[in-house]
C-alpha atoms as a PDB file:
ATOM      1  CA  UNK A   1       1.563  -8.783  84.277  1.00  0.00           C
ATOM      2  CA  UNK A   2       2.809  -7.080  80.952  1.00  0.00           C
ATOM      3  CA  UNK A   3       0.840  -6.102  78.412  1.00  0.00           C
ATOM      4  CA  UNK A   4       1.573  -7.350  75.087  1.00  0.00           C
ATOM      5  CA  UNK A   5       1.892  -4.216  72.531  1.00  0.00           C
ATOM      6  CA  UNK A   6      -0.641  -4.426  70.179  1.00  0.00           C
ATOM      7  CA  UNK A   7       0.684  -5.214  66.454  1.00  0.00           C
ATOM      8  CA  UNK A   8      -0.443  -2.239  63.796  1.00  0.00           C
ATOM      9  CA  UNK A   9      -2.077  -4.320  61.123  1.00  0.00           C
ATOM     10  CA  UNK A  10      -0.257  -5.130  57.723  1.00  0.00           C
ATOM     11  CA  UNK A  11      -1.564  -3.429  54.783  1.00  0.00           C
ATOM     12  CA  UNK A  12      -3.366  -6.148  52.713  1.00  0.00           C
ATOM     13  CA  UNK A  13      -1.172  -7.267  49.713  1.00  0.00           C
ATOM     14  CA  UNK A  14      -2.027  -8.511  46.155  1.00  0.00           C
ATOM     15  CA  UNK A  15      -0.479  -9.362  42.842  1.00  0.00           C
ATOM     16  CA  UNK A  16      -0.698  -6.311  40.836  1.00  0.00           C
ATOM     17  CA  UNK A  17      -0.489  -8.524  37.488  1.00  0.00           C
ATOM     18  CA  UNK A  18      -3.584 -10.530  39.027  1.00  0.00           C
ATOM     19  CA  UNK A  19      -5.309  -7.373  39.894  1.00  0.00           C
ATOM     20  CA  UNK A  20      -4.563  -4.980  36.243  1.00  0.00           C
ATOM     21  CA  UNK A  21      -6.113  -8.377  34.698  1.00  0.00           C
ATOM     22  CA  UNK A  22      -9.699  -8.549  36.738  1.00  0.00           C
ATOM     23  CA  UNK A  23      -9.804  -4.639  35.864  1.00  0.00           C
ATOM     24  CA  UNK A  24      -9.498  -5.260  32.149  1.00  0.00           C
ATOM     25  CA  UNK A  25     -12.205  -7.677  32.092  1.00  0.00           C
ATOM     26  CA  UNK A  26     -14.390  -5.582  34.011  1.00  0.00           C
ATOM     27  CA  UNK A  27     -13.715  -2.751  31.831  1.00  0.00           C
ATOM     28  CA  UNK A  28     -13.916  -4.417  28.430  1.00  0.00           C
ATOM     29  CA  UNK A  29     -17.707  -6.453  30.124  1.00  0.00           C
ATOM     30  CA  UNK A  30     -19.029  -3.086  31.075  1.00  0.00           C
ATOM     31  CA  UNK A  31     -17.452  -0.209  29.437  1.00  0.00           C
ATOM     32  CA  UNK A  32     -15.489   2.398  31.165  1.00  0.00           C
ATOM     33  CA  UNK A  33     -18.340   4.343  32.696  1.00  0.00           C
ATOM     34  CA  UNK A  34     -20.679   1.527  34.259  1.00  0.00           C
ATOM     35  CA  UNK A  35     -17.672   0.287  36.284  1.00  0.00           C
ATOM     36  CA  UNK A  36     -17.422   1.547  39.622  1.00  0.00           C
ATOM     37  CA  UNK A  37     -14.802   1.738  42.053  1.00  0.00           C
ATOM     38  CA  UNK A  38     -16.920   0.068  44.493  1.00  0.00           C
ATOM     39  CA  UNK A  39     -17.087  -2.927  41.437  1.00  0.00           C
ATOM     40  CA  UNK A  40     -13.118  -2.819  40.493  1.00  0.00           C
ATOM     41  CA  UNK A  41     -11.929  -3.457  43.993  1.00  0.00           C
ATOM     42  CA  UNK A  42     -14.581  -6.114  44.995  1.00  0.00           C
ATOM     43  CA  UNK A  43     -13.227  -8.406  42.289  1.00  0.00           C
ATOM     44  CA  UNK A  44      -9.901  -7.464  42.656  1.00  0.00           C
ATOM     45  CA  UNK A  45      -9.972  -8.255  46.339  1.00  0.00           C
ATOM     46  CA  UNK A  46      -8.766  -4.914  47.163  1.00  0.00           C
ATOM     47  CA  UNK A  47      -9.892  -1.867  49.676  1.00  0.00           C
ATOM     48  CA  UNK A  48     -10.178   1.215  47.523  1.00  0.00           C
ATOM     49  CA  UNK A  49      -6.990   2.862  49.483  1.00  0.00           C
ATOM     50  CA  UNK A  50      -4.956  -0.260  48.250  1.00  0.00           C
ATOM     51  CA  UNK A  51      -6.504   0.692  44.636  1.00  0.00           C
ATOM     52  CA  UNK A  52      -5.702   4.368  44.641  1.00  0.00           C
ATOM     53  CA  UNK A  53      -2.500   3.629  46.139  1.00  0.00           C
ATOM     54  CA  UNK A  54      -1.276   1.149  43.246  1.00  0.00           C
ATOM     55  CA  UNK A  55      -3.044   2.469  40.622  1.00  0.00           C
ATOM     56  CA  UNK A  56      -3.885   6.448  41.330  1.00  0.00           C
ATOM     57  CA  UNK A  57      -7.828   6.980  40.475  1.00  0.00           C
ATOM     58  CA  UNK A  58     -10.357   5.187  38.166  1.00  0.00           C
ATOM     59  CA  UNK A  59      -9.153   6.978  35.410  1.00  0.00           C
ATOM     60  CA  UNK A  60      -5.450   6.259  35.688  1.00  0.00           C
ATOM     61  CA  UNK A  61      -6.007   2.725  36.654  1.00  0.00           C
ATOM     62  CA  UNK A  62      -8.072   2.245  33.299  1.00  0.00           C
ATOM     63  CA  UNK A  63      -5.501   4.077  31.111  1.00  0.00           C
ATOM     64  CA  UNK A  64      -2.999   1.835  32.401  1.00  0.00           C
ATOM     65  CA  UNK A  65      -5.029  -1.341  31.264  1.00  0.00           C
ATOM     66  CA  UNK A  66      -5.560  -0.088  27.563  1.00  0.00           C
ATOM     67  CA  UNK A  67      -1.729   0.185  27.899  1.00  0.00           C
ATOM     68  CA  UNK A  68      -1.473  -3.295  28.696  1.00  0.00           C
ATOM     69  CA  UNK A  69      -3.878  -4.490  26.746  1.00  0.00           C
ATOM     70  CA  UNK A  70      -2.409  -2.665  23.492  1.00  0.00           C
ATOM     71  CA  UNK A  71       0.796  -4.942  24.218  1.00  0.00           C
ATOM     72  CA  UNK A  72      -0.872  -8.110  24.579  1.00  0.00           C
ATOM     73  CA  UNK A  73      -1.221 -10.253  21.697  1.00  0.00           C
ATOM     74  CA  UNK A  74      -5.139  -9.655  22.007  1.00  0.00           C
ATOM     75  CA  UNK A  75      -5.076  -5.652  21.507  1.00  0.00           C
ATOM     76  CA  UNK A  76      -1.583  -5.695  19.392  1.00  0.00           C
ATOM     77  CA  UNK A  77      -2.590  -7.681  16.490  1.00  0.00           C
ATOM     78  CA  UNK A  78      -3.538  -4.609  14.069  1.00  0.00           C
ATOM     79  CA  UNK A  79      -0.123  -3.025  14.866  1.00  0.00           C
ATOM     80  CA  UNK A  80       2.251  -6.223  14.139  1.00  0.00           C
ATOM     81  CA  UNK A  81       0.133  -7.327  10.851  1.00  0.00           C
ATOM     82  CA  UNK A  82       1.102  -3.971   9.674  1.00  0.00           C
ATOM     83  CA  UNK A  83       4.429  -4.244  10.783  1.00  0.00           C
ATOM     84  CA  UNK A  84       5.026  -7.821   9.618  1.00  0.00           C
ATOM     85  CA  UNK A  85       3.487  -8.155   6.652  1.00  0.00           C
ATOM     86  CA  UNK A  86       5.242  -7.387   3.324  1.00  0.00           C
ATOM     87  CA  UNK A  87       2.164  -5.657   1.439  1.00  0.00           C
ATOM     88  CA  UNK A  88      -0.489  -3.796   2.579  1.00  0.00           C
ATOM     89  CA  UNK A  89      -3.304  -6.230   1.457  1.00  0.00           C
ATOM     90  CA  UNK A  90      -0.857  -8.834   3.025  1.00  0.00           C
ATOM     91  CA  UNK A  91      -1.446  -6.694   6.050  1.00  0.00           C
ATOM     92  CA  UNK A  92      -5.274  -5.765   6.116  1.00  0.00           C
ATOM     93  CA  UNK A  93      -6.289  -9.570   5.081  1.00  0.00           C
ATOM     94  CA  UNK A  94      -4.484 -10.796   7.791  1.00  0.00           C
ATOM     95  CA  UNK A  95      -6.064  -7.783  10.092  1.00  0.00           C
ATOM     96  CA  UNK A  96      -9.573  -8.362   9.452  1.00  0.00           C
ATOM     97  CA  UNK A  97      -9.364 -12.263   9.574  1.00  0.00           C
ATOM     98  CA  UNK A  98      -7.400 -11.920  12.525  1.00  0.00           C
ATOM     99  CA  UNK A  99     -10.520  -9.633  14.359  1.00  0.00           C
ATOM    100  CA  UNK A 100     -13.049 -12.190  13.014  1.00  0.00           C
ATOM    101  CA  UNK A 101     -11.039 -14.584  15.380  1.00  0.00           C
ATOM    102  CA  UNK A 102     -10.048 -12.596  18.182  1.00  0.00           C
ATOM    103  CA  UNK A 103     -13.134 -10.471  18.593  1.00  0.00           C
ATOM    104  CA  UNK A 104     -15.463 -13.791  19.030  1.00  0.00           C
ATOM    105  CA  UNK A 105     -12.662 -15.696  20.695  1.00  0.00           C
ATOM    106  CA  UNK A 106     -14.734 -16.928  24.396  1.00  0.00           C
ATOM    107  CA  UNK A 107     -11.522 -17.160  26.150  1.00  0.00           C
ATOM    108  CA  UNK A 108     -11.766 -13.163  26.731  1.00  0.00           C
ATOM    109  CA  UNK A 109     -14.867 -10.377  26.644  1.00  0.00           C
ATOM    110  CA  UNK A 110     -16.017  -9.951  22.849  1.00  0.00           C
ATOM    111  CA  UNK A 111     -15.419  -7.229  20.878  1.00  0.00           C
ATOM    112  CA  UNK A 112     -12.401  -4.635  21.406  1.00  0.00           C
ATOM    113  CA  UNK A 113     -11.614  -3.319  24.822  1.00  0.00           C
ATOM    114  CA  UNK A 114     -10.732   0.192  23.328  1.00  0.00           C
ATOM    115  CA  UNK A 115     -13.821   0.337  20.744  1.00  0.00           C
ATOM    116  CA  UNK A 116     -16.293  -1.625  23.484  1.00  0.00           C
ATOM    117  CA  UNK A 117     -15.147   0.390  26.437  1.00  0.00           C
ATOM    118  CA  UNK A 118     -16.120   4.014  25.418  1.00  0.00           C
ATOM    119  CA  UNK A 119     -19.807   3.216  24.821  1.00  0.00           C
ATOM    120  CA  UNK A 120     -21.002   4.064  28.244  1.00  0.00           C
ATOM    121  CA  UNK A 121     -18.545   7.058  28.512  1.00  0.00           C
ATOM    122  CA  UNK A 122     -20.655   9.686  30.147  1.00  0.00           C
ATOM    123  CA  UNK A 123     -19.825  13.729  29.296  1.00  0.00           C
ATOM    124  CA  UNK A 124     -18.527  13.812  32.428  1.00  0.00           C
ATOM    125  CA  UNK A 125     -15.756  11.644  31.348  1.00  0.00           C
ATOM    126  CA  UNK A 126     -14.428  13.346  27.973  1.00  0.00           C
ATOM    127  CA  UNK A 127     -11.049  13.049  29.122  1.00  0.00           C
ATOM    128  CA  UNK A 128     -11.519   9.263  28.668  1.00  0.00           C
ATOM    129  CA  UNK A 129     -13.754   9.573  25.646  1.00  0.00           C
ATOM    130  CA  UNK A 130     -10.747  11.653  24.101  1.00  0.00           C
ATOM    131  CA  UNK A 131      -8.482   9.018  25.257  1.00  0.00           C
ATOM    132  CA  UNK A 132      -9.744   6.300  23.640  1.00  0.00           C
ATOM    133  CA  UNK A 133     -10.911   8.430  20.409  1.00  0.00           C
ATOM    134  CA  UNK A 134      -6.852   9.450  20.021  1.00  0.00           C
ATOM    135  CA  UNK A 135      -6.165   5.956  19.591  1.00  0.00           C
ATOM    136  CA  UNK A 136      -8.862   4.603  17.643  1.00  0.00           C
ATOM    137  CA  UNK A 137      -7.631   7.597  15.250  1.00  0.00           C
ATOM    138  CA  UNK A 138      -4.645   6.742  15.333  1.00  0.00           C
ATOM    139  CA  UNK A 139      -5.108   3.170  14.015  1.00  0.00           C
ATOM    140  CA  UNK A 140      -6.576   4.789  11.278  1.00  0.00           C
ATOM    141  CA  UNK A 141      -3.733   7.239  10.847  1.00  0.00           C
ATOM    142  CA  UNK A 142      -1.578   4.228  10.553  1.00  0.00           C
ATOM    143  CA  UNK A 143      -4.246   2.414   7.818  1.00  0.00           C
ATOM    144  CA  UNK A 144      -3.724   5.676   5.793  1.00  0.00           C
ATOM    145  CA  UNK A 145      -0.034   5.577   6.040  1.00  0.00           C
ATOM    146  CA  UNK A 146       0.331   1.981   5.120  1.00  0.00           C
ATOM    147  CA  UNK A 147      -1.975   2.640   2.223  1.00  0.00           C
ATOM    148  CA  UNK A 148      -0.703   5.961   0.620  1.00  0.00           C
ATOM    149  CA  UNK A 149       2.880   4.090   0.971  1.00  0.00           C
ATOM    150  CA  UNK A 150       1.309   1.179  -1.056  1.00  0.00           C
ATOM    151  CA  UNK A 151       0.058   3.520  -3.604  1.00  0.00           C
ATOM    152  CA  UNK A 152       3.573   5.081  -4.114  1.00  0.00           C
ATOM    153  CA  UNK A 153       5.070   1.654  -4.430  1.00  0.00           C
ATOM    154  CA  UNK A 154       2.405   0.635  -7.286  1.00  0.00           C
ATOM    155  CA  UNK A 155       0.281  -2.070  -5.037  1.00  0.00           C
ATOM    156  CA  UNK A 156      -2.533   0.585  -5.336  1.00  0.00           C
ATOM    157  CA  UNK A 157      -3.881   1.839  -8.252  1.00  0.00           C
ATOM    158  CA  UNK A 158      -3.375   6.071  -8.370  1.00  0.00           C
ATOM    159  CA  UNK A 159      -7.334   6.325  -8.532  1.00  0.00           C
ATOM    160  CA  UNK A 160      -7.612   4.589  -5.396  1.00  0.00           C
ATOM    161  CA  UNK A 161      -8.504   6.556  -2.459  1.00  0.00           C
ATOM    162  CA  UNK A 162      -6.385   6.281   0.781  1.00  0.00           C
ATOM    163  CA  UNK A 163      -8.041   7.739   3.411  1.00  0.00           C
ATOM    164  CA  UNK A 164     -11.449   6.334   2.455  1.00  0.00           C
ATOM    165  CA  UNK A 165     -10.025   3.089   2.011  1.00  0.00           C
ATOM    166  CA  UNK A 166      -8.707   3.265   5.934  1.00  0.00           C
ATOM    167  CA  UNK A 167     -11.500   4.699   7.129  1.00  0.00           C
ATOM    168  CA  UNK A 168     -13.457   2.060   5.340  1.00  0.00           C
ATOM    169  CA  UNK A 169     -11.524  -0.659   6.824  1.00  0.00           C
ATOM    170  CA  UNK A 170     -11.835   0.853  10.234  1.00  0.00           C
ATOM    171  CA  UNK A 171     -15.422   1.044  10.564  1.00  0.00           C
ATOM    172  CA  UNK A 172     -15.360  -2.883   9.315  1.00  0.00           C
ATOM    173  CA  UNK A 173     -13.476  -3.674  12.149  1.00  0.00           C
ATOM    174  CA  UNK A 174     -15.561  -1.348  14.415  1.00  0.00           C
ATOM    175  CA  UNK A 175     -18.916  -3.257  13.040  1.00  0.00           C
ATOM    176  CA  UNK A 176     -16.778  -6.306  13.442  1.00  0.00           C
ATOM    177  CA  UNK A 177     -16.494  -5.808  17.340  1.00  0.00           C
ATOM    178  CA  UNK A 178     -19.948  -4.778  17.734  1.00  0.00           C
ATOM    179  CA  UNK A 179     -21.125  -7.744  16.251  1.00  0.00           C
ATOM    180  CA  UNK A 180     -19.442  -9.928  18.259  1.00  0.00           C
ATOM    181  CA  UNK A 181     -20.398  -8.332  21.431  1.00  0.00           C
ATOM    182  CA  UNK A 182     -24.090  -9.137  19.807  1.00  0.00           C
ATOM    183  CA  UNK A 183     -23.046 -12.987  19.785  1.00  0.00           C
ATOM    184  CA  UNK A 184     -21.645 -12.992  16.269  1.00  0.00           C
ATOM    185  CA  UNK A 185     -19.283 -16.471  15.962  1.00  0.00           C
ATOM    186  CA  UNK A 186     -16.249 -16.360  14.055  1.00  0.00           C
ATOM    187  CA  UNK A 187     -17.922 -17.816  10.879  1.00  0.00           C
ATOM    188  CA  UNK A 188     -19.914 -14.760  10.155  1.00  0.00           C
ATOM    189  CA  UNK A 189     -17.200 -12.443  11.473  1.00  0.00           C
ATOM    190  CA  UNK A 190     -14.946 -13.875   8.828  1.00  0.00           C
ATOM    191  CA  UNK A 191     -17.763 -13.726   5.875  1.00  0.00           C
ATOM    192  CA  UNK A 192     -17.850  -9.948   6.959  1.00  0.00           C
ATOM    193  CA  UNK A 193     -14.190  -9.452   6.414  1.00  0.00           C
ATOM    194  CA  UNK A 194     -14.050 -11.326   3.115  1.00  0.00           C
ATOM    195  CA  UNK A 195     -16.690  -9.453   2.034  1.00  0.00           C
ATOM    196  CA  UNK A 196     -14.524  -6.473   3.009  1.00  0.00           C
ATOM    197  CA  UNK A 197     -11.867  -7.498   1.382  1.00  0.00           C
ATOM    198  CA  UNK A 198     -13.557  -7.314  -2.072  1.00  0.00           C
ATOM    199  CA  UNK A 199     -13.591  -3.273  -1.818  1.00  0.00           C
ATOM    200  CA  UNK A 200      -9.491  -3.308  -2.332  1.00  0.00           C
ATOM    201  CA  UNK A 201      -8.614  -1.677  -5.452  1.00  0.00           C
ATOM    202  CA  UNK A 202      -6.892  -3.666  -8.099  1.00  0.00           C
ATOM    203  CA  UNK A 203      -3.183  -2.927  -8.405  1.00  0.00           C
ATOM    204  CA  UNK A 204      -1.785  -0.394 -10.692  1.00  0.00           C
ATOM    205  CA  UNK A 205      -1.612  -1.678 -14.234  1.00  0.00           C
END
């Protein structure tokens, strides 16, 4: 009688989409640094070799879902208001009414993956907290620019000041997604942001 060569087993296989989505929320619930590995391939149904295999380590896998989560219509709102809109207090009404929205919405974790997810960044994980401070600066970067090029085209008064302005605007939206991470509903995340609103300068005369 023949023996019957035993068959090498398959590595296990999973959607990738599927998997870079369960990471996300895990990431924007807990923050980068109370995730585990051990956590992160539980719910995604994964063994940790299949993990570092698709993804590289912790660290590269979470990268890669601020990436994706920058392009979604979630994490890209700030970017395409500026884009889109025709004047900058077009663009910054339409920003912080949009948060009040999105930030509360109960379809998805509250608050903003990349403000939410650095507040349990340990020292041990600068890298990250440098990661997600580069961006979050350069949103602001990109308030400032919007802003200063409203001021040259007259929509800001020349006593008006820029780069407080942005960095107004950007703690707002900060406070915004803390708020809503508190429980905060959309009504009271939108009375914020009108009451934001009311520090834009007048235009120029």
């Amino acid at each position: 009688m023949t023996e019957t060569p035993a068959r090498r087993g398959r590595p296990r296989t999973f959607d990738r989409a599927v998997a870079l989505t369960t990471a996300t929320r895990l990431f924007w619930e807990r923050g980068y640094g109370a995730t585990s590995v051990g956590e992160l391939t539980e719910a995604m149904g994964i063994r940790p070799g299949s993990l570092y295999a698709a993804f590289g380590d912790k660290r590269s896998l979470f990268e890669e879902v601020v990436r994706d989560y920058g392009r979604s219509p979630v994490g890209a709102f700030v970017g395409i208001a500026l884009e889109e809109e025709a004047t900058a207090h077009g663009a910054f009404v339409r920003i912080l009414r949009e948060a009040a929205v999105t930030y509360s919405d109960p379809t998805h974790p509250a608050g903003c993956l990349t403000i939410s997810a650095a507040t349990n960044v340990t020292p041990q994980d600068a890298e990250v907290a440098a990661f997600l401070r580069d961006l979050r600066n350069a949103n602001l970067a990109a308030f400032e620019a919007r802003l200063r090029s409203a001021q040259r085209d007259g929509e800001l008064s020349g006593a008006a000041n820029p780069r407080a302005l942005a960095a107004y605007f950007a703690a707002v939206i900060q406070g915004m997604s803390q708020r809503a991470r508190d429980g905060a509903a959309a009504d009271e995340l939108t009375e914020t942001a009108e009451l934001a609103l009311v520090a834009w300068p007048g235009a120029r005369p």
